[in-house]
Protein backbone atom coordinates (compact mmCIF):
# COMPACT_ATOMS: atom_id res chain seq x y z
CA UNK A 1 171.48 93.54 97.94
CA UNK A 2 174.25 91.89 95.99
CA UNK A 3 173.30 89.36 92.91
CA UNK A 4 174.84 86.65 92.29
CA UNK A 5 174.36 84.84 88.78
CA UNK A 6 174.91 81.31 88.52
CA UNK A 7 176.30 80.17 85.14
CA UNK A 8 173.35 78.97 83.50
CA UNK A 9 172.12 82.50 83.71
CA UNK A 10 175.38 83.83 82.56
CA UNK A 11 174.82 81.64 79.27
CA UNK A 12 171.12 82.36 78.81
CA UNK A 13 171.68 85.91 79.28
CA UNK A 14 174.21 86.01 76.37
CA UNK A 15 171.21 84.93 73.89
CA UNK A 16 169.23 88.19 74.19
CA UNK A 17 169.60 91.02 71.73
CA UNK A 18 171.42 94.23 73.34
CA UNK A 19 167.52 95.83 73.59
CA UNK A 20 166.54 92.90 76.08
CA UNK A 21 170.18 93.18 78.23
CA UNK A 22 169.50 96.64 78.68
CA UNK A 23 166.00 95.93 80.26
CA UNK A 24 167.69 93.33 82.37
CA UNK A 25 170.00 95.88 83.72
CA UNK A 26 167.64 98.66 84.62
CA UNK A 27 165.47 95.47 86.27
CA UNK A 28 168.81 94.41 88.31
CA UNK A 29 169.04 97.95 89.71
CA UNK A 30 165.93 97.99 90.59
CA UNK A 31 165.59 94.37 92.28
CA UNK A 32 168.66 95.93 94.18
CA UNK A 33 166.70 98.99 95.58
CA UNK A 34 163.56 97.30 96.49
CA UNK A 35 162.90 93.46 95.34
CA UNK A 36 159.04 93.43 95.67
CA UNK A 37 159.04 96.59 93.90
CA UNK A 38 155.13 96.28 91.70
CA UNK A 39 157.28 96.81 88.22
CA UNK A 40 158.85 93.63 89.07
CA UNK A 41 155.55 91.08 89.62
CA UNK A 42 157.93 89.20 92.68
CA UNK A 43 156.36 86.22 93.44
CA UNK A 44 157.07 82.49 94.91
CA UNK A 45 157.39 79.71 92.89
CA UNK A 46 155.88 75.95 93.12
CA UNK A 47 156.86 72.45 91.66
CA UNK A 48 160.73 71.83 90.43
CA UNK A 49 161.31 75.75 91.57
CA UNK A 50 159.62 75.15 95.10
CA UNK A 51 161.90 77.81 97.24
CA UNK A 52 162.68 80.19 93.98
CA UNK A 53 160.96 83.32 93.23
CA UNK A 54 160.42 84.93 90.03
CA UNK A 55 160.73 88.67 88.38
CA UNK A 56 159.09 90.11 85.43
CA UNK A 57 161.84 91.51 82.82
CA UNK A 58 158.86 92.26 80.03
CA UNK A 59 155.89 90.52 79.38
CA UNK A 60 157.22 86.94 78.40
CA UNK A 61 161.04 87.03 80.13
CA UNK A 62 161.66 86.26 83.57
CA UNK A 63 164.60 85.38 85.78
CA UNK A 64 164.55 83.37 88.68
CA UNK A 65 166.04 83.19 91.66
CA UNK A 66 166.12 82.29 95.09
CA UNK A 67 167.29 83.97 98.61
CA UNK A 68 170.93 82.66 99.37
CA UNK A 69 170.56 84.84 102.84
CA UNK A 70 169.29 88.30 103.90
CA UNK A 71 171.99 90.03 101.62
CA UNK A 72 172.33 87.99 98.64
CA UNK A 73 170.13 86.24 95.80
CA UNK A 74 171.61 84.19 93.27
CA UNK A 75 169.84 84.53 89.85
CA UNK A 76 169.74 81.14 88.68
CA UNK A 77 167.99 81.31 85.04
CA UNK A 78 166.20 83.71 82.71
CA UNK A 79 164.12 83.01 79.74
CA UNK A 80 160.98 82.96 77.99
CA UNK A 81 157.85 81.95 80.48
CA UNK A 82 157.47 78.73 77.96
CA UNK A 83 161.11 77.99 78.10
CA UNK A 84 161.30 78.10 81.76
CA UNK A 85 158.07 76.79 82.76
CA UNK A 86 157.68 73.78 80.07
């Protein structure tokens, strides 16, 4: 599965202390093996992300992202579940 991150991700993701990136990285490699994996809470979205999904990074951060075809996602945003969802 290749990832794609859109640049509003790119800048998000800069924010986060090097403990958080880390997390993000073992997450990425395993949204690559298997993307409903249980660790990652997958699951649709509704409202302004109707046709994005979401992952669990740790409790509170999330990226989503949406299906660009069978092969690739494109990670559009990552964040807090307050700043994403407010």
């Amino acid at each position: 599965m290749k990832i794609i991150f859109h640049k509003i991700f790119e800048k998000q993701y800069k924010k986060f202390p090097d403990k958080i990136k880390r997390r993000i990285k073992e997450r990425n490699i395993l949204f690559e093996k298997d993307p409903y994996d249980p660790i990652l809470n997958n699951h649709a979205l509704n409202g302004k992300y109707t046709g994005y999904r979401s992952i669990s990074i740790t409790g509170n951060i999330r990226i989503i992202y949406k299906f660009l075809d069978k092969d690739a996602v494109l990670f559009s945003e990552i964040g807090t579940h307050s700043e994403l969802y407010s």
